[in-house]
C-alpha atoms as a PDB file:
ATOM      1  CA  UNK A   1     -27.765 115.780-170.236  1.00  0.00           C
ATOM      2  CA  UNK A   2     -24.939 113.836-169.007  1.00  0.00           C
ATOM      3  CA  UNK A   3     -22.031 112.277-171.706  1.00  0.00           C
ATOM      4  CA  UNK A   4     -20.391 110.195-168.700  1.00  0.00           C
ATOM      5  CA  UNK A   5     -19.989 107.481-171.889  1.00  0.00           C
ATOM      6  CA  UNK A   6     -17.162 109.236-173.406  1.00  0.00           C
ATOM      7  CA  UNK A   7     -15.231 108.757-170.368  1.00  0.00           C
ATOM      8  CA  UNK A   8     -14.145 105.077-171.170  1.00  0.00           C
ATOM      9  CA  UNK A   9     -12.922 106.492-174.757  1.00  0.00           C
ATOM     10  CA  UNK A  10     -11.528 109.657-173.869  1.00  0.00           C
ATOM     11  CA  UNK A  11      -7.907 108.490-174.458  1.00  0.00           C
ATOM     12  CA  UNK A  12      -9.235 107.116-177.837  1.00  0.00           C
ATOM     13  CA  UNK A  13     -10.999 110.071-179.551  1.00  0.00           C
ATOM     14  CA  UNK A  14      -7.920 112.113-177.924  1.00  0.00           C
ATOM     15  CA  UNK A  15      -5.455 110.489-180.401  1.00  0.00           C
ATOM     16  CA  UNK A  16      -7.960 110.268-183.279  1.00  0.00           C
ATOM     17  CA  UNK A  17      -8.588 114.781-182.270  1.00  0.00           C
ATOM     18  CA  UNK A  18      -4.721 115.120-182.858  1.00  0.00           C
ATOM     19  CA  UNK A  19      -4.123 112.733-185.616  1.00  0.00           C
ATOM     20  CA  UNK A  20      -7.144 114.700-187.648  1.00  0.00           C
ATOM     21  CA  UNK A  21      -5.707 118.227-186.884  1.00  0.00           C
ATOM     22  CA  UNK A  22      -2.507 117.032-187.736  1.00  0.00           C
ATOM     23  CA  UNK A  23      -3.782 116.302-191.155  1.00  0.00           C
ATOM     24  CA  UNK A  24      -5.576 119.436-190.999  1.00  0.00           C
ATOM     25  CA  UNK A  25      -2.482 121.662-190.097  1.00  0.00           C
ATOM     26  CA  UNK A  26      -0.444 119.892-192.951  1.00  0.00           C
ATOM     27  CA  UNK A  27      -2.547 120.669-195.465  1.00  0.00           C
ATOM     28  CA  UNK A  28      -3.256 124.353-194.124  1.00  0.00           C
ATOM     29  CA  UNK A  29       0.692 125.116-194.230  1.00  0.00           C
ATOM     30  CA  UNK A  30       1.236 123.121-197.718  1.00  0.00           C
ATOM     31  CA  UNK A  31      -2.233 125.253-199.262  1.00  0.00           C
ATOM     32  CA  UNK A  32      -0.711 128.692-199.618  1.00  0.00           C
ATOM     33  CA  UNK A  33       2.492 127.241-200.229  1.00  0.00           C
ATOM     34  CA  UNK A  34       1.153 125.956-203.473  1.00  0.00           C
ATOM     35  CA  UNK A  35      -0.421 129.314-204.176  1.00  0.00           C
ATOM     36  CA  UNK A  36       2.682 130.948-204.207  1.00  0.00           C
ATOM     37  CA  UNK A  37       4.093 128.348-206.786  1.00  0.00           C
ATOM     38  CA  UNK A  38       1.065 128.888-208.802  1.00  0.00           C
ATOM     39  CA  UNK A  39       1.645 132.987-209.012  1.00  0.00           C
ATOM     40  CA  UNK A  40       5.166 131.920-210.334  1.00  0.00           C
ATOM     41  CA  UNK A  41       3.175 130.340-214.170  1.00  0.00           C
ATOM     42  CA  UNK A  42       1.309 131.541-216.691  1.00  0.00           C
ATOM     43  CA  UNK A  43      -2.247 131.720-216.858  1.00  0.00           C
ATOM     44  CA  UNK A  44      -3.413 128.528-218.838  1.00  0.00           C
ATOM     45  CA  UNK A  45      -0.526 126.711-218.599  1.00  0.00           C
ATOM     46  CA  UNK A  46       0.334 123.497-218.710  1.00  0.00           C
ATOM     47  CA  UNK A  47       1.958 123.946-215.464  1.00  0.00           C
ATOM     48  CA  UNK A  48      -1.138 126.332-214.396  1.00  0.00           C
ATOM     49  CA  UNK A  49      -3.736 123.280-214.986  1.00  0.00           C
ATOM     50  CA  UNK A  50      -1.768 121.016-212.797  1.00  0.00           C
ATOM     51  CA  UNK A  51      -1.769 123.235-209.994  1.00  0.00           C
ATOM     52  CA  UNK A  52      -5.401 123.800-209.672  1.00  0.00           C
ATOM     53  CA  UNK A  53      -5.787 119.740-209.828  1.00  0.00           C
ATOM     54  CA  UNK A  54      -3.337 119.648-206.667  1.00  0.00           C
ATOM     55  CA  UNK A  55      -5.109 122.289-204.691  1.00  0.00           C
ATOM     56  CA  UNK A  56      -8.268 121.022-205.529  1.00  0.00           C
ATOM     57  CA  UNK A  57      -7.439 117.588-204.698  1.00  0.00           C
ATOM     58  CA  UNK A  58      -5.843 118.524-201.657  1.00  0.00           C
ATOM     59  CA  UNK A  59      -8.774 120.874-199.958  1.00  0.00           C
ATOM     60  CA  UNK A  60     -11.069 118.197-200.625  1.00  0.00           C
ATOM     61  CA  UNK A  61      -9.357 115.472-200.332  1.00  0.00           C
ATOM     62  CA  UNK A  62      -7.262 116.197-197.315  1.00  0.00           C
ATOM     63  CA  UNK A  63      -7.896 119.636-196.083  1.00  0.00           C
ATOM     64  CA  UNK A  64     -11.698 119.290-195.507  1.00  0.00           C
ATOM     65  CA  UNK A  65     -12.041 115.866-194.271  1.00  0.00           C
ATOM     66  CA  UNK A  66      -9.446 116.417-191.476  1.00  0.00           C
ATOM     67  CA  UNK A  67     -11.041 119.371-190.327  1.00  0.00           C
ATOM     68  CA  UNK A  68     -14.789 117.828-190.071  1.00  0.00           C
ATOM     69  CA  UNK A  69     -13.042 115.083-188.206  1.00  0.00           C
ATOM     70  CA  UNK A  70     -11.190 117.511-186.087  1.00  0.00           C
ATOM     71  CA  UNK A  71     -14.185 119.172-185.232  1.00  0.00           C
ATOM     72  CA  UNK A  72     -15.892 115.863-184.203  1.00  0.00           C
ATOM     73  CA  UNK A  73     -13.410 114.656-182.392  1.00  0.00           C
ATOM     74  CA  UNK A  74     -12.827 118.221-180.494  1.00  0.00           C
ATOM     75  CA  UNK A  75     -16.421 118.467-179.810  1.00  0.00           C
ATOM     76  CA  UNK A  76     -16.715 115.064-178.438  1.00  0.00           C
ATOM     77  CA  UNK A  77     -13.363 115.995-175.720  1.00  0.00           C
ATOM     78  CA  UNK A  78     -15.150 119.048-175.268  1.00  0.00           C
ATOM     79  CA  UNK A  79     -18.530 117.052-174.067  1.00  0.00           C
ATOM     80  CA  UNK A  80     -16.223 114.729-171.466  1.00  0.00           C
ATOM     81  CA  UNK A  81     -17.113 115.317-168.441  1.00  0.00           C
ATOM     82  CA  UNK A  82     -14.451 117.262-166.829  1.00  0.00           C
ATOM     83  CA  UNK A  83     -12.216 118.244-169.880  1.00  0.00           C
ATOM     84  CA  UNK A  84     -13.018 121.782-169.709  1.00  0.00           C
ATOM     85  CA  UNK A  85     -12.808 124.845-167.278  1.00  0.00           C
ATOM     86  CA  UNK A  86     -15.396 126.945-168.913  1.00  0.00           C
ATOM     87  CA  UNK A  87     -14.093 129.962-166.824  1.00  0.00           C
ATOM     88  CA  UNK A  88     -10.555 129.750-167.731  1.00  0.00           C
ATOM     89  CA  UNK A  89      -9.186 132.511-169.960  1.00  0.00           C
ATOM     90  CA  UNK A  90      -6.820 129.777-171.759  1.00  0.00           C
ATOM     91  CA  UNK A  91     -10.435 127.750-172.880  1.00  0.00           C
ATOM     92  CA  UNK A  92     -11.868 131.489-174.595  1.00  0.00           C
ATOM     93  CA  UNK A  93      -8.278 132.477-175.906  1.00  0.00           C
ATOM     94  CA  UNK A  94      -7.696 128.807-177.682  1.00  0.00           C
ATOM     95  CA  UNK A  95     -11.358 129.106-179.003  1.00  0.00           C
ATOM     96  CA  UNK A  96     -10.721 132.256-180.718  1.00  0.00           C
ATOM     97  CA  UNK A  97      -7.815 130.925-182.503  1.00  0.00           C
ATOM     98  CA  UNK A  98      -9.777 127.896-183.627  1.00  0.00           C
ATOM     99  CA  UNK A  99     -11.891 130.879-185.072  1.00  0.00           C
ATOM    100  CA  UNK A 100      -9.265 132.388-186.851  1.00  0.00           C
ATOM    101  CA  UNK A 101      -8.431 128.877-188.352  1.00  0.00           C
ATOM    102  CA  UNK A 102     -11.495 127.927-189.570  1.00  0.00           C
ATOM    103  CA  UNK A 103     -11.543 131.510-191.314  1.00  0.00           C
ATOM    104  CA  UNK A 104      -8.710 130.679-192.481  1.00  0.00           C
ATOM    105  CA  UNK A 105      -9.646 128.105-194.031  1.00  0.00           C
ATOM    106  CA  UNK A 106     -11.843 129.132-195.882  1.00  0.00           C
ATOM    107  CA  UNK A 107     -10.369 132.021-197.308  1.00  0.00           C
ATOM    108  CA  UNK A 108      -7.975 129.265-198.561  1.00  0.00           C
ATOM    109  CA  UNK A 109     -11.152 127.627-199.959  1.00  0.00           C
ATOM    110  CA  UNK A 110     -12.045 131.014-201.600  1.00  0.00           C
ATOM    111  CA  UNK A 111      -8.325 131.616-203.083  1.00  0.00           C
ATOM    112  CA  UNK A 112      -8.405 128.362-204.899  1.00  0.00           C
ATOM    113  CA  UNK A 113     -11.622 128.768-206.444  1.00  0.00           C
ATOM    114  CA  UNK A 114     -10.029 131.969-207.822  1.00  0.00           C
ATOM    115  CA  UNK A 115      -7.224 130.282-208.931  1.00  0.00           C
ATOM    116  CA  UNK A 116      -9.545 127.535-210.607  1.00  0.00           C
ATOM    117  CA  UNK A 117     -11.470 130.398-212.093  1.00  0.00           C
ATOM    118  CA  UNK A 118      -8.297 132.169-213.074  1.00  0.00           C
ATOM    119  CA  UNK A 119      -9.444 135.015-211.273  1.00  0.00           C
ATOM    120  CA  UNK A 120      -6.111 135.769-209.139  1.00  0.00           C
ATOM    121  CA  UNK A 121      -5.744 138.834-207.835  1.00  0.00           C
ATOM    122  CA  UNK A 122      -3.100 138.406-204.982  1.00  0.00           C
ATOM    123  CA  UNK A 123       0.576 138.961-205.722  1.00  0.00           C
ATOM    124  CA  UNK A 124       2.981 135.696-204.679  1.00  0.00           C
ATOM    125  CA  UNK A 125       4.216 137.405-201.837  1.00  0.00           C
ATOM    126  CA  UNK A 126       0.708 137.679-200.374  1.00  0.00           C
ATOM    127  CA  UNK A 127       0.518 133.921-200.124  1.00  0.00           C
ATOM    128  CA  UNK A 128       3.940 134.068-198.768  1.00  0.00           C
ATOM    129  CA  UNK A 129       2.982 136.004-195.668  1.00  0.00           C
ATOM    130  CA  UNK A 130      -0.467 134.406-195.432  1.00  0.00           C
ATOM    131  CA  UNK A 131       1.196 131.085-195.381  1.00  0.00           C
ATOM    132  CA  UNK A 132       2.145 131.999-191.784  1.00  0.00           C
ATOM    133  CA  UNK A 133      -1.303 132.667-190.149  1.00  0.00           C
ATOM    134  CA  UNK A 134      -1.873 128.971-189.423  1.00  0.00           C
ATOM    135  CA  UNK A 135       1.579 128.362-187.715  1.00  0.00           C
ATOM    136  CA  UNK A 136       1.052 131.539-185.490  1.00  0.00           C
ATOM    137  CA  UNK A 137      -2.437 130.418-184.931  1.00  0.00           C
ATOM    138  CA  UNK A 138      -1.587 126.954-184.262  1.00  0.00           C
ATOM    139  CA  UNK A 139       1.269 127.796-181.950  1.00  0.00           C
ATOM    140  CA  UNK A 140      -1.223 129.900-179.592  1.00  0.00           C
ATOM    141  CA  UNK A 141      -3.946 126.908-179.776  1.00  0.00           C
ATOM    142  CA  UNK A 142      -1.020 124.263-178.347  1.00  0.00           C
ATOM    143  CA  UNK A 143       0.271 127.036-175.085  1.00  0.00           C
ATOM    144  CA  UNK A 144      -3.522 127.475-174.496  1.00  0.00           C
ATOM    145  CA  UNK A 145      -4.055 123.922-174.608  1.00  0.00           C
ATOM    146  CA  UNK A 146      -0.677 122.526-173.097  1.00  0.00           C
ATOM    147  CA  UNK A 147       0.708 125.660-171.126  1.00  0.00           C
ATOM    148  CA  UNK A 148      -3.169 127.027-169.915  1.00  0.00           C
ATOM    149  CA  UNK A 149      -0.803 130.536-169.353  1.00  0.00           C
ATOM    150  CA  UNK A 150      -4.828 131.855-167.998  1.00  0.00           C
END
């Protein structure tokens, strides 16, 4: 099966791939950050209700829809004809990462049904530190992509 057709919109679903993980990656870094604010009140709080609102609204609001259109769109470059050296160590390196970020998010799917459950059990400074997964993974999926070190 041939996808010579995405050829002529290459350039197109391109910008709408990095527009959709941009969203993605926004909402990934601002996530945790909002868990650690949430360790900081009380249990059935006033402040406590409108923190579950935010994260709800933003995971599925946001966080989800970017990523299902970052996958479509990343799929679809992946399909070009051309776009990909299935050899190169950069491709298998950059795909792990992706990996790691869709586990990631969904243990940040998992963490804020906890904290819509009020069922906690991470300290803030856990968040703190797992706020930085997605920049470390993000920053190898770019030198794969950009750099191809492999």
């Amino acid at each position: 099966m041939t996808f010579d057709a995405l050829l002529p919109w290459v350039r197109w679903i391109l910008a709408f791939h990095v527009m959709s993980v941009m969203a993605w990656m926004a909402g990934l870094f601002y996530l945790p950050r909002l868990f650690v604010y949430h360790c900081q009140v009380r249990i059935g709080s006033e402040e406590s209700e409108r923190f579950k609102i935010m994260e709800r609204r933003l995971l599925r609001a946001i966080i989800n829809p970017a990523m299902c259109a970052s996958l479509l769109f990343g799929v679809l470059l992946v399909l070009t004809p051309g776009s990909v050296d299935w050899h190169a160590g950069w491709w298998h390196c950059k795909l792990t990462a992706l990996v790691g970020m869709f586990a990631f998010h969904g243990f940040c799917a998992r963490w804020r049904r906890e904290f819509a459950e009020d069922k906690n059990t991470h300290p803030e400074r856990y968040y703190r530190i797992a706020n930085e997964i997605p920049t470390v993974l993000m920053m190898i999926i770019v030198i794969m992509v950009i750099v191809r070190p492999f």
